[in-house]
Protein backbone atom coordinates (compact mmCIF):
# COMPACT_ATOMS: atom_id res chain seq x y z
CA UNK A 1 52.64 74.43 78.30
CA UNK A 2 54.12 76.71 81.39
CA UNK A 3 50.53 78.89 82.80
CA UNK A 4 49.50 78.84 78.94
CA UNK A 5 46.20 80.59 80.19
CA UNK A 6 47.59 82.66 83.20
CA UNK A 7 46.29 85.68 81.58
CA UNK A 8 43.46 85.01 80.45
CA UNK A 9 39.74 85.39 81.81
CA UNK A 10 37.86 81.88 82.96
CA UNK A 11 36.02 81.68 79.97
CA UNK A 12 38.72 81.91 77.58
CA UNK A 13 40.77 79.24 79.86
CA UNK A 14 37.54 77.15 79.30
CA UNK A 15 37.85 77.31 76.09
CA UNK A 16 41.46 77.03 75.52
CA UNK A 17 41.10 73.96 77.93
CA UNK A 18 38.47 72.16 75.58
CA UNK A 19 41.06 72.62 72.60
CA UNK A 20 43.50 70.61 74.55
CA UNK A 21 41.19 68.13 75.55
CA UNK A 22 39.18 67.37 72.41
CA UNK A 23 42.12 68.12 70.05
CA UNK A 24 44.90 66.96 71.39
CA UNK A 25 43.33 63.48 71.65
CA UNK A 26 46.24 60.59 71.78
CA UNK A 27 49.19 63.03 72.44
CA UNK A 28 50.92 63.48 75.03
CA UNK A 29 51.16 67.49 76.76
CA UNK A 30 52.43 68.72 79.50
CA UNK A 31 51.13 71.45 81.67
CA UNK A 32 52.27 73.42 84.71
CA UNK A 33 49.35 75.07 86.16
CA UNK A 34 48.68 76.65 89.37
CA UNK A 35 44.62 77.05 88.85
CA UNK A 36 43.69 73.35 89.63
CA UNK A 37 40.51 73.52 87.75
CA UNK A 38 42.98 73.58 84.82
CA UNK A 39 44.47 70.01 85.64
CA UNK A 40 41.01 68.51 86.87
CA UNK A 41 40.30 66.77 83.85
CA UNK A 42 43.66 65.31 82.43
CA UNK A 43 44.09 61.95 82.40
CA UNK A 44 47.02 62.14 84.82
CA UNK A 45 48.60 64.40 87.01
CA UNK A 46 52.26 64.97 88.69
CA UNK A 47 52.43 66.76 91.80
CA UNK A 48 55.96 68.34 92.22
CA UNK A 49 57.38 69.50 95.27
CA UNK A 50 60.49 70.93 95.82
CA UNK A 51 61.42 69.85 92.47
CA UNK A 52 60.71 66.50 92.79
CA UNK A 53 57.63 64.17 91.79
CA UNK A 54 56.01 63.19 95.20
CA UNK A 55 51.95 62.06 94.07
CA UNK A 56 51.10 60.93 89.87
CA UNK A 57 47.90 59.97 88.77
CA UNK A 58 44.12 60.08 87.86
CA UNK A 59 43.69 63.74 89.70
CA UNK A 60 40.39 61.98 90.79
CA UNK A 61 42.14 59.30 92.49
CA UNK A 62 44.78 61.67 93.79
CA UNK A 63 42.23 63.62 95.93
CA UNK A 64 40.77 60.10 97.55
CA UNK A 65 43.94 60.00 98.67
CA UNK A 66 45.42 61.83 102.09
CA UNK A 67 48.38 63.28 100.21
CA UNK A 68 49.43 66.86 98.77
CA UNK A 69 47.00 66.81 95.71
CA UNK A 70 44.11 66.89 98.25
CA UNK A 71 45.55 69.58 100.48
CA UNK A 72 46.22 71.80 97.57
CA UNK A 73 42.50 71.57 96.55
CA UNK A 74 41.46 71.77 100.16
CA UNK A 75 43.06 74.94 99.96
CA UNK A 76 42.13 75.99 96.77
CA UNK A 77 39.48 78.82 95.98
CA UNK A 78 38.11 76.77 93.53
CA UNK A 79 37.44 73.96 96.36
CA UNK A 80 33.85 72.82 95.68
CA UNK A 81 33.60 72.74 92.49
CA UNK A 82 37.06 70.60 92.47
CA UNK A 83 35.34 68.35 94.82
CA UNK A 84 32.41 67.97 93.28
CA UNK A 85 34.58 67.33 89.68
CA UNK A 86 36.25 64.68 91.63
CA UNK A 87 33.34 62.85 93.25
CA UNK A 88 31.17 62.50 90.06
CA UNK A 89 34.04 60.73 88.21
C-alpha cells in the first residue's frame, strides 16, 4: 500500500491501521509511509534511502540502534509518542 491513509484524518488512519493489523494476520503487506506512527507497530520495517535498503527490522529494535530509523523519529513530530511506543515493547 503506497500512503494508503495520506488523506485521511488520524482517527480514520487508526482505524484503517487496526484492519491491517488484526486482519491481515499471517500475510505479508507492504507499506510506504511517511507518518512513522503508521509503521510503529509492524513486525518489520525497511528503511530505504536513495533507493536502496540501508536499516530492516523490528522498528523497536531499529530505534535502539544509532542509524537512520532513529534520526527519522528524532525528527519526527510524532517523536514522543514514537519513543514511548518503542520503549514499552
Amino acid at each position: 500500500m503506497d500512503e494508503a491513509t495520506s488523506a485521511v484524518d488520524m482517527e480514520t488512519d487508526s482505524a484503517i491501521q487496526a484492519v491491517i493489523r488484526e486482519g491481515l494476520l499471517d500475510t505479508t503487506v507492504m507499506v510506504i509511509a511517511h507518518r512513522l506512527a503508521t509503521v510503529a507497530h509492524l513486525d518489520k520495517v525497511l528503511v530505504m534511502d536513495d533507493g536502496k535498503g540501508v536499516e530492516f527490522g523490528k522498528p523497536a529494535e531499529l530505534y535502539q540502534q544509532e542509524g537512520q530509523f532513529r534520526a527519522l523519529v528524532n525528527r519526527s513530530i510524532e517523536e514522543e509518542e514514537l519513543v514511548k511506543a518503542f520503549t514499552l515493547q
